[in-house]
Protein backbone atom coordinates (compact mmCIF):
# COMPACT_ATOMS: atom_id res chain seq x y z
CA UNK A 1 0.00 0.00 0.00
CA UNK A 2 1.47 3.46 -1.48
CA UNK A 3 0.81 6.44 1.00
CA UNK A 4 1.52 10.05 0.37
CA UNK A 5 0.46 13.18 2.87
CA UNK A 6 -0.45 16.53 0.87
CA UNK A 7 0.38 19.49 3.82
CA UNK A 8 2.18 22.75 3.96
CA UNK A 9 2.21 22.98 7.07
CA UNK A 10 5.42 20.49 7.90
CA UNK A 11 5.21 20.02 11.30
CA UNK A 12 1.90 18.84 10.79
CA UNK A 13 2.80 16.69 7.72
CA UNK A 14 5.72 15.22 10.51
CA UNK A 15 2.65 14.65 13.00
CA UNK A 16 0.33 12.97 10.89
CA UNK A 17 2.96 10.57 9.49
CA UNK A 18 3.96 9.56 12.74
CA UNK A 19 0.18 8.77 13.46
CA UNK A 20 -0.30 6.93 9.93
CA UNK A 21 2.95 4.85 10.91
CA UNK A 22 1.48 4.14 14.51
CA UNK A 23 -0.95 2.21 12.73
CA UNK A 24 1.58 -0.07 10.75
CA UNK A 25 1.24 2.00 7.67
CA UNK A 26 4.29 3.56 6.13
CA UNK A 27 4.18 6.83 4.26
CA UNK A 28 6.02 6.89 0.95
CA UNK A 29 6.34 10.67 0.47
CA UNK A 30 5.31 14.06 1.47
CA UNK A 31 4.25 16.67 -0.36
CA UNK A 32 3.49 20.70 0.61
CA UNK A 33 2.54 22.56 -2.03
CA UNK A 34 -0.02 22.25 -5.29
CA UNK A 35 3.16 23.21 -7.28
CA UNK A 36 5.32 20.17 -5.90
CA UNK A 37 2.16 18.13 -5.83
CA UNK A 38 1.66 18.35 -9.60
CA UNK A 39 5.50 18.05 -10.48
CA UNK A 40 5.45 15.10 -8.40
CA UNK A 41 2.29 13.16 -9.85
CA UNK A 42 3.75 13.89 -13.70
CA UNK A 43 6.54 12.00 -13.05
CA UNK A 44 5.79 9.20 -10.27
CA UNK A 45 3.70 6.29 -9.72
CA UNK A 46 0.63 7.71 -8.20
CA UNK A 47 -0.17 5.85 -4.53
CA UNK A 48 -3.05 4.39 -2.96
CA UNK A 49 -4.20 6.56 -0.57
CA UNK A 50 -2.98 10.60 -0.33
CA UNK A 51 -4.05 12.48 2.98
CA UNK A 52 -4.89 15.72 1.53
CA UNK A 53 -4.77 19.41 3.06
CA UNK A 54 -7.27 21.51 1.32
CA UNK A 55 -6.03 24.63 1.71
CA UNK A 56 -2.05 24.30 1.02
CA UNK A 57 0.31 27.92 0.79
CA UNK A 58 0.07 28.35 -2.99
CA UNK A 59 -3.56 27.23 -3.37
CA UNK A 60 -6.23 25.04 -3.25
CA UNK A 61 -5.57 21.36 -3.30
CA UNK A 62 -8.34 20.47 -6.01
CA UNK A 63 -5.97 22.78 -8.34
CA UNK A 64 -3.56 19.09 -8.29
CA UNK A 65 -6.39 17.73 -9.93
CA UNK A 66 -6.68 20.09 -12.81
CA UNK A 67 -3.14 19.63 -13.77
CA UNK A 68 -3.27 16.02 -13.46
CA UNK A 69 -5.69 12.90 -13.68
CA UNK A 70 -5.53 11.17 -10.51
CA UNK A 71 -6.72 7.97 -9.34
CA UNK A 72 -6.19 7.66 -5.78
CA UNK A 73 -8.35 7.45 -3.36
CA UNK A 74 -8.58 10.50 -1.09
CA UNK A 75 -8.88 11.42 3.10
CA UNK A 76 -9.22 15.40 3.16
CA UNK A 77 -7.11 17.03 6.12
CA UNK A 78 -7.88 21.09 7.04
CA UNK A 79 -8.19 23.27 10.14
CA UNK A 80 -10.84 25.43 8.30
CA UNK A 81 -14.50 24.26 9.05
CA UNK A 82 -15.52 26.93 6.72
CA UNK A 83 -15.61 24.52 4.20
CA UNK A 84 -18.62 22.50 3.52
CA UNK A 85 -16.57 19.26 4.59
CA UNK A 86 -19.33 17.35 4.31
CA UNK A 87 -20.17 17.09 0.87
CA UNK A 88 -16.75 15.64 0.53
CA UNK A 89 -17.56 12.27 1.78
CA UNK A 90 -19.83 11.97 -1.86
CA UNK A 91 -16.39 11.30 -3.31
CA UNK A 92 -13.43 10.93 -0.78
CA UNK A 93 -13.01 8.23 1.82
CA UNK A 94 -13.28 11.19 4.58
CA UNK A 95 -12.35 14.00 5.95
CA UNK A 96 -9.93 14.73 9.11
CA UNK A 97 -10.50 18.23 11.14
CA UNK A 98 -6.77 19.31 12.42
CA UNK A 99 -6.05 18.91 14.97
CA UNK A 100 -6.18 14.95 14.22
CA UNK A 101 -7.39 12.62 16.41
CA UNK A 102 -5.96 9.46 16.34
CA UNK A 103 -9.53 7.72 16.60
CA UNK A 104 -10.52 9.12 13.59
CA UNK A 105 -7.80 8.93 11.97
CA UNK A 106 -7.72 5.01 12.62
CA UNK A 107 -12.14 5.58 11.94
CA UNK A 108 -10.70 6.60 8.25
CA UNK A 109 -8.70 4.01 7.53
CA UNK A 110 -11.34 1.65 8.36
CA UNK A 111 -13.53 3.16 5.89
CA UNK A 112 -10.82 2.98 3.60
CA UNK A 113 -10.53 -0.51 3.68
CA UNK A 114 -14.20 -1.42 3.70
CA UNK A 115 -14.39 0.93 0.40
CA UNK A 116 -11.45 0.07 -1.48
CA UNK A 117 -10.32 -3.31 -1.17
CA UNK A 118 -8.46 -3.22 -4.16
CA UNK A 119 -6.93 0.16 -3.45
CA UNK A 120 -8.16 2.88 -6.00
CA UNK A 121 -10.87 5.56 -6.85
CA UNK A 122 -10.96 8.27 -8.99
CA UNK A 123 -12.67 11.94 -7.33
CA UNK A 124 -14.71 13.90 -9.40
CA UNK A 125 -12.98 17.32 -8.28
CA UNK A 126 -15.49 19.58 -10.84
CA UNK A 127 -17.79 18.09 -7.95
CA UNK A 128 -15.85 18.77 -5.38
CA UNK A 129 -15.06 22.43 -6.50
CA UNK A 130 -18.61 23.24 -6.82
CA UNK A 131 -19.38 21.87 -3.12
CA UNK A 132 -16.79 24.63 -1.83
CA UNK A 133 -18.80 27.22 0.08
CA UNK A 134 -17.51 30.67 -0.01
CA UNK A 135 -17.59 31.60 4.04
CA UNK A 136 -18.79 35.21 2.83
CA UNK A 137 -21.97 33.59 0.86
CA UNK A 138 -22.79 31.27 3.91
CA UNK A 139 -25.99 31.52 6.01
CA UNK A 140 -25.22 30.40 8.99
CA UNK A 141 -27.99 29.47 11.56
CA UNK A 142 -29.94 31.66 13.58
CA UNK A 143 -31.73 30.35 16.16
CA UNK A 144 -32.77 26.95 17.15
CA UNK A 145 -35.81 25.39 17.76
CA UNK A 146 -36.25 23.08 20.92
CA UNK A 147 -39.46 21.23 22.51
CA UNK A 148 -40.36 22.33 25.75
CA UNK A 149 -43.21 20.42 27.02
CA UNK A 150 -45.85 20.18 24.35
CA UNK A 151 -44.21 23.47 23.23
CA UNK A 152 -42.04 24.63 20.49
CA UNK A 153 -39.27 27.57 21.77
CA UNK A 154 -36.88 29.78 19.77
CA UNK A 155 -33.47 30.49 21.02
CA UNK A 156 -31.65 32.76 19.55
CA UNK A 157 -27.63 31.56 18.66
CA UNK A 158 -26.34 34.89 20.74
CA UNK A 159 -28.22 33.49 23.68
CA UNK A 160 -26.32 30.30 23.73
CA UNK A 161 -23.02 29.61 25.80
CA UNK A 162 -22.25 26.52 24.88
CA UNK A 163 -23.42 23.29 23.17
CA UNK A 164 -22.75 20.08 24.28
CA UNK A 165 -22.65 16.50 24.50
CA UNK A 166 -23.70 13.98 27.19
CA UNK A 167 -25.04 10.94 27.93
CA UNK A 168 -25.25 10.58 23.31
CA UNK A 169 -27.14 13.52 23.42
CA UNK A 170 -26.50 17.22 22.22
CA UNK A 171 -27.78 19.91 24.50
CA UNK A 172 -27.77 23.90 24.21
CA UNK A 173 -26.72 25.80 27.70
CA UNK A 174 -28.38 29.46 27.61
CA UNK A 175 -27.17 33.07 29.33
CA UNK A 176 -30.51 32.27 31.48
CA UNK A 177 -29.17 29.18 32.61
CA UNK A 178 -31.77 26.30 30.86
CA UNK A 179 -30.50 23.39 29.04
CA UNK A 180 -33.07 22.58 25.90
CA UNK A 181 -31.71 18.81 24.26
CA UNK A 182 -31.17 19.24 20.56
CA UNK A 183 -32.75 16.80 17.60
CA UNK A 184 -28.71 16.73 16.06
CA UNK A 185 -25.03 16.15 16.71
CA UNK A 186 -22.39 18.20 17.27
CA UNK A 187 -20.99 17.36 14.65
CA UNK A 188 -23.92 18.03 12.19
CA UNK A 189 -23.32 21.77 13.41
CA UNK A 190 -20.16 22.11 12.31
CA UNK A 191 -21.11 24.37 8.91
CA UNK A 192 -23.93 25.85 10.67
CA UNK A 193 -22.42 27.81 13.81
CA UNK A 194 -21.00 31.19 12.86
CA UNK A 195 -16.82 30.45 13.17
CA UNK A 196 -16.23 33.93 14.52
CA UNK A 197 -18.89 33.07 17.64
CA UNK A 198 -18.50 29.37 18.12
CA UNK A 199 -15.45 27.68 18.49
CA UNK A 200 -15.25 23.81 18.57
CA UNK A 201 -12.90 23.17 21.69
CA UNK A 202 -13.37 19.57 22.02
CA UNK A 203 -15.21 16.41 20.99
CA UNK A 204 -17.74 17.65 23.39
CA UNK A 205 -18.09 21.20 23.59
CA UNK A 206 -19.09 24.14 21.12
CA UNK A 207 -18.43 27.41 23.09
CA UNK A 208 -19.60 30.77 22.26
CA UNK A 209 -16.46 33.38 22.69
CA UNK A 210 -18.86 36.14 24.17
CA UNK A 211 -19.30 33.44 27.42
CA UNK A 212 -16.37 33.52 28.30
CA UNK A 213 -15.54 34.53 31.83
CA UNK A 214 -12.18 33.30 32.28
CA UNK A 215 -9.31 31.18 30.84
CA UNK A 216 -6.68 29.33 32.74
CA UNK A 217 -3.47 27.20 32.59
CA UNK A 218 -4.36 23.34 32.98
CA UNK A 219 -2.33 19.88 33.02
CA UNK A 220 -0.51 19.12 30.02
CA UNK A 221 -0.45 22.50 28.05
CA UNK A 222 -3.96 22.49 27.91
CA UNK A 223 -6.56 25.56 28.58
CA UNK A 224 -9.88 25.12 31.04
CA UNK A 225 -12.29 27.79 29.93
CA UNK A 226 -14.98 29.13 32.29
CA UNK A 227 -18.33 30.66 31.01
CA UNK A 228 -20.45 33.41 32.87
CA UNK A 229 -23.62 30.50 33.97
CA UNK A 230 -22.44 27.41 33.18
CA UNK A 231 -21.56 24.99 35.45
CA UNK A 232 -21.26 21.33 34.34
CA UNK A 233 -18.84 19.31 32.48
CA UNK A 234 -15.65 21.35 32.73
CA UNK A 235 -14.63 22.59 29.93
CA UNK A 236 -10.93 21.90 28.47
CA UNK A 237 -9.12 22.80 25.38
CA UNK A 238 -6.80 20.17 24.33
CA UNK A 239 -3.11 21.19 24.02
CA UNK A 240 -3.26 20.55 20.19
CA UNK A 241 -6.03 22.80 20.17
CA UNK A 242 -4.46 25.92 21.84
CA UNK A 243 -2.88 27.73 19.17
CA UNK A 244 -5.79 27.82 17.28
CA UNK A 245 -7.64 28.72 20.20
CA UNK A 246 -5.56 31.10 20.80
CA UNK A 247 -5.85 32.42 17.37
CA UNK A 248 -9.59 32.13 16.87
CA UNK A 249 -9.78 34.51 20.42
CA UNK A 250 -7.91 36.64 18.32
């Protein structure tokens, strides 16, 4: 099996081959730009399986597949959500949100497997191109619509602190201190929260930067955040998540 990463980011093309190879799979090659990409498909045998950064420093990565016909099968890496991610798994194996988690990551290869058991498919990326969402064009949602009783109720997004996960279900936490369960995952919310209000900290916790009350130094590099009301789970940002964290504060 022929393995290639696709990342500009090279400490992060380091880190995910080290997670691939945890897993008894050896990368060939890496790759970590659309210009090297391209040069490098025209004059090698093309692999297996590439792990794929959309957005790479010279481009986008579906520009590789305008230059050159490619028939390998696909997993999508980014750290931008902005993207309608989604609609990718039409075509590609999957899709891995930095930072990467090494349950999905093994979840992936699974799929690849199942999928491909003799090793190749080919991505329509005119598809793929027109499933890009332009953040700017985006509607993102609103307000959300819970049962309460034999009632409906509308809560605003800006009213929200946090959503969460618990017990497998999905719950809203509002500035007046209710929890309302939600018909969805978190991870069906991913294109639907505005980025620059909601920031995924962990598997478990959407939280809305306007509840924040404080931020402080945990175990392991990592960040507990406190919100004005609420009071459950706590709530920690994993120390591969920080920088971004730290970025998305602003």
């Amino acid at each position: 099996m022929k393995v290639i990463i696709i990342e500009d980011e090279k400490p992060a093309a380091r880190r995910l081959q080290r997670m691939v190879e945890k897993l008894g799979i050896q990368v060939d090659h890496m790759l970590h730009s659309v210009e090297e990409a391209i040069e490098w498909f025209e004059r090698n045998e093309h692999p297996d399986l590439i792990f794929l950064d959309i957005q790479l420093s010279d481009g986008l990565s579906f520009e590789i597949f305008e230059a050159v016909e490619v028939k390998s099968a696909v997993i999508f890496t980014t750290a931008y959500d902005e993207y309608a991610l989604r609609a990718f798994k039409l075509n590609s194996i999957d899709y891995l949100l930095k930072p990467i988690d090494d349950e999905e990551l093994e979840e992936a290869m699974k799929k690849y497997r199942d999928r491909i058991p003799a090793g190749r498919i080919q991505l329509d990326f005119e598809e793929v191109r027109k499933m890009l969402v332009n953040p700017l064009d985006r509607q993102y949602k609103k307000r959300f619509t819970v049962k309460v009783g034999q009632r409906l109720k509308m809560v605003p997004v800006e009213e929200i602190e946090c959503i969460y996960s618990e017990n497998k279900g999905t719950y809203i936490y509002t500035s007046e201190g209710r929890d309302y369960l939600l018909d969805t995952t978190l991870d069906s919310l991913e294109n639907e929260l505005p980025p620059d209000t909601f920031y995924r900290v962990s598997r478990k916790f959407y939280i809305n930067v306007s509840a924040i009350r404080d931020i402080i130094a945990y175990t392991n590099a990592r960040l507990k955040v406190k919100l004005h009301r609420y009071n459950g789970q706590e709530i920690i940002v994993s120390r591969e998540r920080v920088k971004d964290f730290k970025d998305w504060l602003g």
